[in-house]
PDB file of N, CA and C in Angstrom:
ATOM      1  N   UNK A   1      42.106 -36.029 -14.354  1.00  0.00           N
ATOM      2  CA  UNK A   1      41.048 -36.989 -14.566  1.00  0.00           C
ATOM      3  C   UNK A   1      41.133 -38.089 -13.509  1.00  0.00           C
ATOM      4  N   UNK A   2      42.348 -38.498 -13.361  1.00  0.00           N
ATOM      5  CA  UNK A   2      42.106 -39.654 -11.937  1.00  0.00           C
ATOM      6  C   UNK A   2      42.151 -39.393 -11.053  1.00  0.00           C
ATOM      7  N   UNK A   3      41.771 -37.555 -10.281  1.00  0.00           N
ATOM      8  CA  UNK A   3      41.544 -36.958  -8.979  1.00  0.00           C
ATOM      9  C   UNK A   3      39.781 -37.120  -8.889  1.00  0.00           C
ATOM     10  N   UNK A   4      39.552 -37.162 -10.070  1.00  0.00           N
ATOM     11  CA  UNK A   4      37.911 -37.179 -10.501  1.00  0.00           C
ATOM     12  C   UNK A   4      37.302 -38.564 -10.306  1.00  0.00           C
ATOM     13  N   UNK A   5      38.349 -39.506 -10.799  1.00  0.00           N
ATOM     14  CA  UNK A   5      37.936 -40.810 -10.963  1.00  0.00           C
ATOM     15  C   UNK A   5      38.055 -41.407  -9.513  1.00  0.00           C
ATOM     16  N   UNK A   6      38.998 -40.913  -8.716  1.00  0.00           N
ATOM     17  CA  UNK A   6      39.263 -41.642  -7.663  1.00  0.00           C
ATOM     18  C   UNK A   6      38.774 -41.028  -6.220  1.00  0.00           C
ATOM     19  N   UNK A   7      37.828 -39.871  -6.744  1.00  0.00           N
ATOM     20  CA  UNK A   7      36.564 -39.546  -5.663  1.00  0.00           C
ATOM     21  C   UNK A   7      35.735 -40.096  -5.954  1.00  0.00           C
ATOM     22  N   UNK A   8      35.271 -40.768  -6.865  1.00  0.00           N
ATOM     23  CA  UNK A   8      33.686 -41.117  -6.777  1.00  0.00           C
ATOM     24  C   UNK A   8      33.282 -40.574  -8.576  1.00  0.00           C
ATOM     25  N   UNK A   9      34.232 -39.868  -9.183  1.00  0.00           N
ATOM     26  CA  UNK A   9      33.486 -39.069 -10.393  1.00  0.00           C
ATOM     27  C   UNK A   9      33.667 -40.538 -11.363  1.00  0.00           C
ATOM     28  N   UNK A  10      32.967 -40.121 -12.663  1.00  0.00           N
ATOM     29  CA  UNK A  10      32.476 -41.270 -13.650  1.00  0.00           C
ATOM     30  C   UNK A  10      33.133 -39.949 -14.858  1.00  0.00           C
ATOM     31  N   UNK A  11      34.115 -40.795 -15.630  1.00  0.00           N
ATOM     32  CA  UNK A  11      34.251 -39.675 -16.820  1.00  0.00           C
ATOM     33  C   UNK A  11      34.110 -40.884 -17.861  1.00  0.00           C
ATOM     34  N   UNK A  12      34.248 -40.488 -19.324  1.00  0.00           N
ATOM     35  CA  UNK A  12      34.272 -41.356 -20.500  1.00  0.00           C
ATOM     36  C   UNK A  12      34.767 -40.290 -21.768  1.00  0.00           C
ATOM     37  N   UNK A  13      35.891 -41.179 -22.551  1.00  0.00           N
ATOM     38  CA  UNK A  13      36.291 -40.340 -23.453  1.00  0.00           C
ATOM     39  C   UNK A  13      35.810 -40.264 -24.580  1.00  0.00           C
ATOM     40  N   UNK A  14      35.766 -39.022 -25.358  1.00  0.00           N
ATOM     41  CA  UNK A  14      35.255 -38.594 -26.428  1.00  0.00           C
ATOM     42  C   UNK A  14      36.691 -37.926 -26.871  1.00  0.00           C
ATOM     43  N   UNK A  15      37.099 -38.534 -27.877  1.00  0.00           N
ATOM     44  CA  UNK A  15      38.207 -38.292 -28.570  1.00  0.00           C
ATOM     45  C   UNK A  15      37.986 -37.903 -30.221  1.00  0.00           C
ATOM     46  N   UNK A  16      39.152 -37.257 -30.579  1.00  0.00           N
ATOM     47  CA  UNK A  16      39.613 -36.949 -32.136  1.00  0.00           C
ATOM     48  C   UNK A  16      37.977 -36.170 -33.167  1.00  0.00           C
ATOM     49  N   UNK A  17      37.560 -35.033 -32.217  1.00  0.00           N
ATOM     50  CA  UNK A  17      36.612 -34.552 -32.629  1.00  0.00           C
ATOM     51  C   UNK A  17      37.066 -33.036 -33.586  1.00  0.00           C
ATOM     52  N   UNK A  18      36.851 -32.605 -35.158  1.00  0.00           N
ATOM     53  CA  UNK A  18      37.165 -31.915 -35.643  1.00  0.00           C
ATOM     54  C   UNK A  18      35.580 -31.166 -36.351  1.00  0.00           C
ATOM     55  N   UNK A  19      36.180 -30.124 -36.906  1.00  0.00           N
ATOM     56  CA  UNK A  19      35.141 -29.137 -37.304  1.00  0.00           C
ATOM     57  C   UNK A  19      35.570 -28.991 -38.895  1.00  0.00           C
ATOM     58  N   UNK A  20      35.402 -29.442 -39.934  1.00  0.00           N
ATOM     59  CA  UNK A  20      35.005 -28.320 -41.218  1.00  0.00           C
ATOM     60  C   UNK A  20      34.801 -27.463 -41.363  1.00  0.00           C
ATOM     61  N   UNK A  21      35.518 -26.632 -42.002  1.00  0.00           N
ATOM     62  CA  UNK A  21      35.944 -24.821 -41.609  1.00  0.00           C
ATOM     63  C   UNK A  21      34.822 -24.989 -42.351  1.00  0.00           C
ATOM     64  N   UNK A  22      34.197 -25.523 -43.817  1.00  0.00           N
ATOM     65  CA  UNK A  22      32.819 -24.704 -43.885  1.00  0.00           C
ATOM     66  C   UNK A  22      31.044 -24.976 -42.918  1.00  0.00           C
ATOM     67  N   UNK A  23      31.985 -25.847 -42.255  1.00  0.00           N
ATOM     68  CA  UNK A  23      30.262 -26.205 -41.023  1.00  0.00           C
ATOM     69  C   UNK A  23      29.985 -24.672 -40.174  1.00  0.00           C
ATOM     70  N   UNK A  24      29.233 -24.702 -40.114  1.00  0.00           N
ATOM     71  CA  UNK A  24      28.638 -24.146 -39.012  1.00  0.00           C
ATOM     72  C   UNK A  24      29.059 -24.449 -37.584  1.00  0.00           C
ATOM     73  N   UNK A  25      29.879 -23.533 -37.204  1.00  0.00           N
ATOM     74  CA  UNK A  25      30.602 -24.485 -36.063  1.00  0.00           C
ATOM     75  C   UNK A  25      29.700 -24.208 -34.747  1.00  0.00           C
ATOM     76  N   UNK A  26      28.602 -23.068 -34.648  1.00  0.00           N
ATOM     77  CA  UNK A  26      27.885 -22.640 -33.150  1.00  0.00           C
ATOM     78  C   UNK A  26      26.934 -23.960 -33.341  1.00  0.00           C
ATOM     79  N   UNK A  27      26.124 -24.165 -34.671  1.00  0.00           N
ATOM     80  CA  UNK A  27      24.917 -24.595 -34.538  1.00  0.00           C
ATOM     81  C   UNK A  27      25.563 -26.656 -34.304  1.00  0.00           C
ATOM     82  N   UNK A  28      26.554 -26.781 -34.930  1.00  0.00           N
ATOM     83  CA  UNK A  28      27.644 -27.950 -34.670  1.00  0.00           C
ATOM     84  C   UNK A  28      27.802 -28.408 -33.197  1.00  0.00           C
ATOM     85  N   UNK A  29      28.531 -27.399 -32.654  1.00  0.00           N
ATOM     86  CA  UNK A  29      28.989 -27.582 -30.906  1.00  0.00           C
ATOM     87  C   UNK A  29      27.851 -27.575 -30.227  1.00  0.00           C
ATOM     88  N   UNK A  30      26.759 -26.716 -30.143  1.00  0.00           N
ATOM     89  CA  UNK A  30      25.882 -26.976 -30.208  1.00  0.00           C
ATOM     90  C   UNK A  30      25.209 -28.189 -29.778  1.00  0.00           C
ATOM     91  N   UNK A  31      24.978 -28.864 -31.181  1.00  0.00           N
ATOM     92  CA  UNK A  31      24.249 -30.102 -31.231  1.00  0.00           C
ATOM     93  C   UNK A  31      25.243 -31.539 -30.759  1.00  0.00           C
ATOM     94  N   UNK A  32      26.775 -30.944 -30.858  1.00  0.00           N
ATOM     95  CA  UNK A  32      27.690 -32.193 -30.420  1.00  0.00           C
ATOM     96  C   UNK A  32      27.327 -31.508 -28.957  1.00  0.00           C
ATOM     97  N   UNK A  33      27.418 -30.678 -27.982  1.00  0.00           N
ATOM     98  CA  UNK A  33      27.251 -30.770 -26.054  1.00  0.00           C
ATOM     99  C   UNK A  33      25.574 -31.328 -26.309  1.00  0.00           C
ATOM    100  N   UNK A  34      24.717 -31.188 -26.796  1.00  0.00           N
ATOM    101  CA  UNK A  34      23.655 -31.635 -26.308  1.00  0.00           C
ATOM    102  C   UNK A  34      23.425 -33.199 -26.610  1.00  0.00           C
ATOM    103  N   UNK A  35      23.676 -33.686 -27.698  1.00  0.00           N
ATOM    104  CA  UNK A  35      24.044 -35.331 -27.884  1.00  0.00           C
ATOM    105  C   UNK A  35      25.053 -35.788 -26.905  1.00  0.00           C
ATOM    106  N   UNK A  36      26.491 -35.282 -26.629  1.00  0.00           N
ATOM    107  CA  UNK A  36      27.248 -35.683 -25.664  1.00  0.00           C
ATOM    108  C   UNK A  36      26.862 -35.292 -23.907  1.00  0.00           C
ATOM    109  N   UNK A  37      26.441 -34.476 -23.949  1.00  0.00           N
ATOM    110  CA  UNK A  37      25.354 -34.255 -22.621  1.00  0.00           C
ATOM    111  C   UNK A  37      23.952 -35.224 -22.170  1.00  0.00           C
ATOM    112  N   UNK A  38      23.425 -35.990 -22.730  1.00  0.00           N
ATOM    113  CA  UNK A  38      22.575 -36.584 -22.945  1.00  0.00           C
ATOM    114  C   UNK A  38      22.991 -38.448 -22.381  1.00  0.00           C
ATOM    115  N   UNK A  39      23.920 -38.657 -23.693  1.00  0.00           N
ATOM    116  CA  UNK A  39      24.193 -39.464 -23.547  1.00  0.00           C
ATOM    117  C   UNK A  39      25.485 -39.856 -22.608  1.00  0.00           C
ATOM    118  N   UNK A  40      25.951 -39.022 -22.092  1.00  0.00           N
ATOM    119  CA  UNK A  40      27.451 -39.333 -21.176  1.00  0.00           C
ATOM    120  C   UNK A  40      26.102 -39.173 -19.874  1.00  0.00           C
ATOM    121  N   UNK A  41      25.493 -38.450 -19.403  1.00  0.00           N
ATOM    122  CA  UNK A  41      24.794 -38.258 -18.063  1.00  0.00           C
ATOM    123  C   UNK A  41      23.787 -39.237 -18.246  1.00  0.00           C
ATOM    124  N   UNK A  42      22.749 -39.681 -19.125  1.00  0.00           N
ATOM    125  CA  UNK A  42      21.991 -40.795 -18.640  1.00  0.00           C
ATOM    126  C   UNK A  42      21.770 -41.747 -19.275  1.00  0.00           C
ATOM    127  N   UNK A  43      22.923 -42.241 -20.598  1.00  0.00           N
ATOM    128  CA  UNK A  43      23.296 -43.723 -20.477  1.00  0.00           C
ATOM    129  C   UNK A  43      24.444 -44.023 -19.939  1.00  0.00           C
ATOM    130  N   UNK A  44      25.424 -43.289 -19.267  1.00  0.00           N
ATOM    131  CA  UNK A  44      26.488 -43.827 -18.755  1.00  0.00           C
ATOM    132  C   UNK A  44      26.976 -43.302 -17.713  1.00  0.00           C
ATOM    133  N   UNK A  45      25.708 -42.530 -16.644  1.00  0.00           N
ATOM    134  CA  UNK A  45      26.014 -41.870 -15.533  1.00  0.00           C
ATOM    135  C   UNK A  45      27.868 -40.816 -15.111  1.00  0.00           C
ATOM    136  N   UNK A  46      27.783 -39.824 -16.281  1.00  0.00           N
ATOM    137  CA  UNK A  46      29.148 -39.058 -16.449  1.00  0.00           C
ATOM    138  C   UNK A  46      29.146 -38.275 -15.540  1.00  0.00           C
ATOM    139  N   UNK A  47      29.598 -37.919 -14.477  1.00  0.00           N
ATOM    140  CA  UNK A  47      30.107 -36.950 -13.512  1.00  0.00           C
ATOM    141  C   UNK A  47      30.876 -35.640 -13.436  1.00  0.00           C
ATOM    142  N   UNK A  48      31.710 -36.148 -14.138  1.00  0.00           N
ATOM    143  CA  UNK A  48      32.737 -35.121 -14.845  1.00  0.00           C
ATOM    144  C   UNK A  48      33.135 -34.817 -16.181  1.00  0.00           C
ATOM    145  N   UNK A  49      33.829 -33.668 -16.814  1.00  0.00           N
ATOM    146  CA  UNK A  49      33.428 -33.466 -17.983  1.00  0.00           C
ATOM    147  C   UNK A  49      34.725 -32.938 -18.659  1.00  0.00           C
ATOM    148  N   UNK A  50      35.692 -33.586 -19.198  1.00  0.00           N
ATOM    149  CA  UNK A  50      37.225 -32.866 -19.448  1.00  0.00           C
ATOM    150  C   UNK A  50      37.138 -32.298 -21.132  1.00  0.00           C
ATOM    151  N   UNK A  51      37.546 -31.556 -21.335  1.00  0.00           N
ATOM    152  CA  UNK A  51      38.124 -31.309 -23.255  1.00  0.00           C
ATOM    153  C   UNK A  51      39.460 -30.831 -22.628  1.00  0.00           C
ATOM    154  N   UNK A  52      39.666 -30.838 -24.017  1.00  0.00           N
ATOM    155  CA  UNK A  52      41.084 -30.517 -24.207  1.00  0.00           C
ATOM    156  C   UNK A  52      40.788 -29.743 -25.607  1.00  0.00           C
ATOM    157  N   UNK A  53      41.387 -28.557 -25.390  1.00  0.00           N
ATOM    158  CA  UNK A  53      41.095 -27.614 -26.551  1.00  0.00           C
ATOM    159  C   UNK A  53      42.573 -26.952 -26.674  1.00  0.00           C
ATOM    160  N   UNK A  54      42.926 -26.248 -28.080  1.00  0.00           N
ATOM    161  CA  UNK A  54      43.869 -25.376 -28.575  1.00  0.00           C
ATOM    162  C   UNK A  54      43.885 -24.085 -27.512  1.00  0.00           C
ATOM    163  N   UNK A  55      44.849 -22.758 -27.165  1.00  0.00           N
ATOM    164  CA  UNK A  55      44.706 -22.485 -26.282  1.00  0.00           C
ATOM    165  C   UNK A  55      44.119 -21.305 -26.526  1.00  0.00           C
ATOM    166  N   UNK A  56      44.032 -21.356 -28.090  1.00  0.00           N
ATOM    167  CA  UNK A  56      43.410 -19.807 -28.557  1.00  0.00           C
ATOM    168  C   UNK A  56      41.579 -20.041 -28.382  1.00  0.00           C
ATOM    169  N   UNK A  57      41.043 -21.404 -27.974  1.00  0.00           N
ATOM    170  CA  UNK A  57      39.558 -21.172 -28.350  1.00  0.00           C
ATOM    171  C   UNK A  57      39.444 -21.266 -26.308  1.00  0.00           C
ATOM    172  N   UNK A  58      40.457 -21.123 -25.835  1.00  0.00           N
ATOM    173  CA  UNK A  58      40.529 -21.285 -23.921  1.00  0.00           C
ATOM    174  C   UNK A  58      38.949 -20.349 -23.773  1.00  0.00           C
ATOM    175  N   UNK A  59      39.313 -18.825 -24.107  1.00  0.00           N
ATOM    176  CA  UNK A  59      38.495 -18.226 -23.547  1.00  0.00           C
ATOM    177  C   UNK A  59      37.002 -18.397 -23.695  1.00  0.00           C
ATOM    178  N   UNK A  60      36.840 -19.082 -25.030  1.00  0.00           N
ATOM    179  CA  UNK A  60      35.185 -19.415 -24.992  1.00  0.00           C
ATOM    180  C   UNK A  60      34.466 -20.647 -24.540  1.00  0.00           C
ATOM    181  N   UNK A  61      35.406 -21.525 -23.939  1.00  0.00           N
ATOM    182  CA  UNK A  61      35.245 -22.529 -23.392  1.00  0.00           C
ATOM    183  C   UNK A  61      34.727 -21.794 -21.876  1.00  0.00           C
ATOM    184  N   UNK A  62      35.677 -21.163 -21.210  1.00  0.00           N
ATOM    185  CA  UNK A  62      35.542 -20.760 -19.701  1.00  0.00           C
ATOM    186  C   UNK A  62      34.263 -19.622 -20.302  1.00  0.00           C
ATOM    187  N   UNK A  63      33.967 -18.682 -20.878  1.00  0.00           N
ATOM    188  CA  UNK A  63      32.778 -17.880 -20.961  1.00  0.00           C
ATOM    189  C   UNK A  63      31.662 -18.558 -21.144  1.00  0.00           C
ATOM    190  N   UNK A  64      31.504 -19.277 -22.250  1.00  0.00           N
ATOM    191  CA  UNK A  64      30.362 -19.953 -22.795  1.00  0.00           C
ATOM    192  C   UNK A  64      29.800 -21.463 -22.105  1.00  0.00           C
ATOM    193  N   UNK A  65      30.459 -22.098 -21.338  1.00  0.00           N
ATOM    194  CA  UNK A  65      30.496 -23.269 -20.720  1.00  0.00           C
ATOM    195  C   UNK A  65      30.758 -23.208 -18.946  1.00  0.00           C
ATOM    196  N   UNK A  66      31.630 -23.104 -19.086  1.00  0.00           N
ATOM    197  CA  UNK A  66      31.896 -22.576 -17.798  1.00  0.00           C
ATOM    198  C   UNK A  66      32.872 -23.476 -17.697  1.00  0.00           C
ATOM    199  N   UNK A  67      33.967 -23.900 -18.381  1.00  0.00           N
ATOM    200  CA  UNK A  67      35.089 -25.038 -17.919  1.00  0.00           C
ATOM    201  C   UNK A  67      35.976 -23.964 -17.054  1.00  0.00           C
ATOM    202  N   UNK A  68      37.246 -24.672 -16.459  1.00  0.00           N
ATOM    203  CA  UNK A  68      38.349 -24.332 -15.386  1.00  0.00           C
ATOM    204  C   UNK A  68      39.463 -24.879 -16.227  1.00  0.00           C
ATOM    205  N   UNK A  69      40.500 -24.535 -15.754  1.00  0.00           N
ATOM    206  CA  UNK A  69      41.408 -25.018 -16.248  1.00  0.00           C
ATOM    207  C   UNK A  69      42.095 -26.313 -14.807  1.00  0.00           C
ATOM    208  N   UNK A  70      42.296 -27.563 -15.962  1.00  0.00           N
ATOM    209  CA  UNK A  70      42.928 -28.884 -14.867  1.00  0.00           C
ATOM    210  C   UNK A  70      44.078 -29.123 -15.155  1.00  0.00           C
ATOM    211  N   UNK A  71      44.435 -28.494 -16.274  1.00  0.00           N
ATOM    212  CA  UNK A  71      46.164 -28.694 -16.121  1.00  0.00           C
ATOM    213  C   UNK A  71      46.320 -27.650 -17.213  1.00  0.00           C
ATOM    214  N   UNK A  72      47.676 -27.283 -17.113  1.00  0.00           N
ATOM    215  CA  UNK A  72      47.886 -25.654 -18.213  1.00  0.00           C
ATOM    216  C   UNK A  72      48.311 -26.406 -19.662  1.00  0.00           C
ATOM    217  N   UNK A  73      48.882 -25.667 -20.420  1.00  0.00           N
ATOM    218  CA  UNK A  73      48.879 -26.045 -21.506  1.00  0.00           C
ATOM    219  C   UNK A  73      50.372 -26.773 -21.997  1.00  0.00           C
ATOM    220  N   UNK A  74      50.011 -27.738 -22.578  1.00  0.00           N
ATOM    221  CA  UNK A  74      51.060 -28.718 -23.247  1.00  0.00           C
ATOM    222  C   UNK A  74      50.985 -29.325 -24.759  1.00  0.00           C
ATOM    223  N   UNK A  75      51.840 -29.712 -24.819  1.00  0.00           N
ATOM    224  CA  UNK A  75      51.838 -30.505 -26.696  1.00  0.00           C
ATOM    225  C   UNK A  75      51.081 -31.736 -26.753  1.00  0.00           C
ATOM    226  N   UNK A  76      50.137 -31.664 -27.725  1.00  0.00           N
ATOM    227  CA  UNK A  76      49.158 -32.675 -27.340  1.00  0.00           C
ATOM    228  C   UNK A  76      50.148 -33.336 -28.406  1.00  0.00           C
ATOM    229  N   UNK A  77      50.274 -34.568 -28.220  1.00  0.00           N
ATOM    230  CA  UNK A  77      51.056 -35.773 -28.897  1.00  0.00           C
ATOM    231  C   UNK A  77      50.671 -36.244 -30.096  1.00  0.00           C
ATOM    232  N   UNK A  78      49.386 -36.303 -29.378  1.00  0.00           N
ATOM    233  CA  UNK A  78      48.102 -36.790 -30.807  1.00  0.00           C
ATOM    234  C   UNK A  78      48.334 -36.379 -32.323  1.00  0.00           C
ATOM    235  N   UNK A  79      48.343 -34.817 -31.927  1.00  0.00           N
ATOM    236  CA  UNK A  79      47.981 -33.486 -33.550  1.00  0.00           C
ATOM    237  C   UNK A  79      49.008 -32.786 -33.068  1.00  0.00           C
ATOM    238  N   UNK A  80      50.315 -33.016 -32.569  1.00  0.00           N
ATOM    239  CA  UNK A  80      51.480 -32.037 -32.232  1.00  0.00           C
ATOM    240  C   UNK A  80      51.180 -30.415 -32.218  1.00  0.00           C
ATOM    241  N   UNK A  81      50.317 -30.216 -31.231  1.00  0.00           N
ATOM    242  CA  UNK A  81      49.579 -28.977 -30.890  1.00  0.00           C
ATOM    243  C   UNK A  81      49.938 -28.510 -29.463  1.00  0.00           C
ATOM    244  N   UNK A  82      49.764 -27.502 -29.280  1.00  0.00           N
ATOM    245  CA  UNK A  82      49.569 -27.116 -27.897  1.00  0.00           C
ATOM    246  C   UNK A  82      47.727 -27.806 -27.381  1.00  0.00           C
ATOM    247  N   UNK A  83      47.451 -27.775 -25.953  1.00  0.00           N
ATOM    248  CA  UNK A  83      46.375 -28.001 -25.731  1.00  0.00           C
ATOM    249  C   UNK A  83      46.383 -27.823 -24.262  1.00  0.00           C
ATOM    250  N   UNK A  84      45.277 -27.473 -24.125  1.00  0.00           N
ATOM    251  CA  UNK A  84      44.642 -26.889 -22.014  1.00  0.00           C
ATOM    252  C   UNK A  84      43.779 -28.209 -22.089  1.00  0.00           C
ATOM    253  N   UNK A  85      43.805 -28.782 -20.813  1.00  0.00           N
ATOM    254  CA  UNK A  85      42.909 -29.156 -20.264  1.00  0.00           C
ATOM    255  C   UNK A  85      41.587 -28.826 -19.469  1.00  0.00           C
ATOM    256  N   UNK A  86      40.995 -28.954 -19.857  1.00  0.00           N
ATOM    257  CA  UNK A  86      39.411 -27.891 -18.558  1.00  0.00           C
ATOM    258  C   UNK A  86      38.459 -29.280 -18.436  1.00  0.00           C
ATOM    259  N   UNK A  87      38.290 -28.556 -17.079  1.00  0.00           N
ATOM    260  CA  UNK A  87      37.072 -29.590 -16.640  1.00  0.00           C
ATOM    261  C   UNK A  87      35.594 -29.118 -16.336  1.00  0.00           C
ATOM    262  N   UNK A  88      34.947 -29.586 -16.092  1.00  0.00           N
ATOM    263  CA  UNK A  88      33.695 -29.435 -15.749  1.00  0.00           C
ATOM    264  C   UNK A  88      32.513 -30.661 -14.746  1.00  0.00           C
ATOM    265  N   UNK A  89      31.879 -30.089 -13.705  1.00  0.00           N
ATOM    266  CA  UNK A  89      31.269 -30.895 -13.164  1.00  0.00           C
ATOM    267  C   UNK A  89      30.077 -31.034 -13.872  1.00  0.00           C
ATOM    268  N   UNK A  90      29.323 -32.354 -14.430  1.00  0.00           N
ATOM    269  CA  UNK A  90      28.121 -32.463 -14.699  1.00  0.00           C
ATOM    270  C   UNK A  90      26.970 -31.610 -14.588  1.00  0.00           C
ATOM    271  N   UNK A  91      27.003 -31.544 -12.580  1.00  0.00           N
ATOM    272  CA  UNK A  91      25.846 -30.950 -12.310  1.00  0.00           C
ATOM    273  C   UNK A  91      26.111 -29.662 -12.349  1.00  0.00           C
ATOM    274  N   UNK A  92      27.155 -28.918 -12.415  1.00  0.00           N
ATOM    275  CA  UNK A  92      27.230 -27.396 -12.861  1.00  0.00           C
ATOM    276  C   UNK A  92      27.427 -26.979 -14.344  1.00  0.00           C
ATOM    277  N   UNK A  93      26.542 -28.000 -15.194  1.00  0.00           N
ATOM    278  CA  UNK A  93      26.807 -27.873 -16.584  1.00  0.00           C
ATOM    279  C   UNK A  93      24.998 -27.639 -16.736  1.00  0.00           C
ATOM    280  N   UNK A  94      24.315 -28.659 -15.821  1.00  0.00           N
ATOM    281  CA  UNK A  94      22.975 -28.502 -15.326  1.00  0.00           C
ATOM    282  C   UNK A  94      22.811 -27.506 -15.198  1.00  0.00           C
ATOM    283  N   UNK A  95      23.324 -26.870 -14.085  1.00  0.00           N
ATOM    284  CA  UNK A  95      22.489 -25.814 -13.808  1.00  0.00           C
ATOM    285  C   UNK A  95      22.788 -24.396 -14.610  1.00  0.00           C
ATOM    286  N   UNK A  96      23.568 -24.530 -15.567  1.00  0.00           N
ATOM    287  CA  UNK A  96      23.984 -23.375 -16.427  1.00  0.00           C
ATOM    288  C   UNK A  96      22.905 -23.710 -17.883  1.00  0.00           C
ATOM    289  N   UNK A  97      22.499 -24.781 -17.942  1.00  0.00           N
ATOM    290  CA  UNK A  97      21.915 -24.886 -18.863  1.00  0.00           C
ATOM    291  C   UNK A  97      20.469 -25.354 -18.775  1.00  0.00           C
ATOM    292  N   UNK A  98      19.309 -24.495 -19.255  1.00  0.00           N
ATOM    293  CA  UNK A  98      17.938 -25.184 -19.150  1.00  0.00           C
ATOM    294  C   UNK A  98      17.744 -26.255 -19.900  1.00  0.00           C
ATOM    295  N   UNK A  99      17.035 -26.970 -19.761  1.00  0.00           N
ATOM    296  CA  UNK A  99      16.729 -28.295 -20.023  1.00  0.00           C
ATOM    297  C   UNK A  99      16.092 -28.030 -21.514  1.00  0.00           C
ATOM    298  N   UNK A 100      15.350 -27.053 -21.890  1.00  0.00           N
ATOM    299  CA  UNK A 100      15.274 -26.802 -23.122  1.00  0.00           C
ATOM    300  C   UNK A 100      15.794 -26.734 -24.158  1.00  0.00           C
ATOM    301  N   UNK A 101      17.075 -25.764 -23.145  1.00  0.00           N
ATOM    302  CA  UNK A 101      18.181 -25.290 -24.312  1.00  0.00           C
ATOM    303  C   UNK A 101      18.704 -26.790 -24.722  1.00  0.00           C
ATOM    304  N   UNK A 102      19.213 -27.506 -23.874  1.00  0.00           N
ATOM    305  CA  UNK A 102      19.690 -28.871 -23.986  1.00  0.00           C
ATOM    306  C   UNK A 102      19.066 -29.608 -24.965  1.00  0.00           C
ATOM    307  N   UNK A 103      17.588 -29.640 -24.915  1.00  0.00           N
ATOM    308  CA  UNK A 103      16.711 -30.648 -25.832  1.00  0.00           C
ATOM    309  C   UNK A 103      16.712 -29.584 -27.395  1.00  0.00           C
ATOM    310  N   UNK A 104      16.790 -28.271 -27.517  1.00  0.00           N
ATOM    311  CA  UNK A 104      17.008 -27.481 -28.410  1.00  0.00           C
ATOM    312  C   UNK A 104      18.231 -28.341 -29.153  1.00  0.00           C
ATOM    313  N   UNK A 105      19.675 -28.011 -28.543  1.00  0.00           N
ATOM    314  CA  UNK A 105      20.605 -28.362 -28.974  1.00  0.00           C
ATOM    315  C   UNK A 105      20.976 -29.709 -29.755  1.00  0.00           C
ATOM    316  N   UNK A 106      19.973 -30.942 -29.460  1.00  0.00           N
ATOM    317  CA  UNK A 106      20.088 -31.993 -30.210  1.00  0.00           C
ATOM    318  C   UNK A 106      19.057 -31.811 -31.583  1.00  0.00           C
ATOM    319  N   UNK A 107      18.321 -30.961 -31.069  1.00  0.00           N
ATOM    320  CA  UNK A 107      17.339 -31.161 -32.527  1.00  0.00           C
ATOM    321  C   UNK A 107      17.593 -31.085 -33.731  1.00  0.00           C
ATOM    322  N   UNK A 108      19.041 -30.455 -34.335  1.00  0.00           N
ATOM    323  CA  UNK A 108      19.093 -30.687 -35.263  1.00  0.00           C
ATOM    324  C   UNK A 108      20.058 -32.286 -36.003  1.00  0.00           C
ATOM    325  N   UNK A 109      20.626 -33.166 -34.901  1.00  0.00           N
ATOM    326  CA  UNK A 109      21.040 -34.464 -35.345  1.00  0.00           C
ATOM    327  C   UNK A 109      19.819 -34.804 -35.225  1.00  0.00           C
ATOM    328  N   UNK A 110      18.354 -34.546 -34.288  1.00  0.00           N
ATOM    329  CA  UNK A 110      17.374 -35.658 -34.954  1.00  0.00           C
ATOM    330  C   UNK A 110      16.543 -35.071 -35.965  1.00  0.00           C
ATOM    331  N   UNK A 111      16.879 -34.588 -36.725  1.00  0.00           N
ATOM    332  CA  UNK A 111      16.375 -33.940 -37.915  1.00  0.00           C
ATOM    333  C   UNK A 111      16.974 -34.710 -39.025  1.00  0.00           C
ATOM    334  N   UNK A 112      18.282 -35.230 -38.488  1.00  0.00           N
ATOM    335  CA  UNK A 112      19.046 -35.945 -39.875  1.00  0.00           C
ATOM    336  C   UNK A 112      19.062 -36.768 -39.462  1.00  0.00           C
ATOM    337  N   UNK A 113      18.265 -37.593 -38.380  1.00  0.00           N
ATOM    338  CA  UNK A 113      17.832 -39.288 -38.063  1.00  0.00           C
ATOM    339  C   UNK A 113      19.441 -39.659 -37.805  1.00  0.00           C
ATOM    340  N   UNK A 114      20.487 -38.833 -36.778  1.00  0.00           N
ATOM    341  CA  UNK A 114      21.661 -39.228 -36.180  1.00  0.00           C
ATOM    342  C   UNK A 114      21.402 -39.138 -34.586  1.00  0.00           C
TER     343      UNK A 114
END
């Protein structure tokens, strides 16, 4: 993150995010990248794009998103877990995603006026 920060990139953290095994977790992630896509790129000009995930959900991060890996995996301190780091550039989050799909993806927090 401070190879990112100290070219020119803009990151902001989004921390301690969990799922309810009975949510819906596609239509969930979902609507959390298109609210956090939204608002990290044009109220707070975000550049770059880090999670930190468990190492068993790695592969659908790099298929479905397109993250890399920025550092391998370690004990996250936080939730005494293992965890990968992956990054992502903004504008190659753009161009993997239509602008539809994007405005799709929030529609259901503005359905519940969030």
């Amino acid at each position: 993150m401070r190879r990112a920060r100290n070219s020119g990139g803009r990151t902001r953290e989004l921390t301690r995010l969990a799922v309810a095994e009975e949510a819906d977790s596609r239509v969930l992630l979902a609507s959390l990248f298109g609210l956090v896509y939204t608002v990290g790129r044009f109220e707070h000009g975000v550049t770059d794009v880090f999670i930190e995930v468990n190492p068993r959900h790695a592969v659908f991060y790099t298929r479905a998103v397109g993250f890399v890996v920025a550092a391998t995996a370690q004990l996250c301190q936080r939730v005494l877990a293992r965890s990968v780091l992956f990054h992502l550039k903004v504008d190659t989050l753009e161009r993997r995603l239509e602008p539809r799909k994007i405005a799709a993806a929030s529609e259901p927090l503005k359905r519940y006026g969030t």
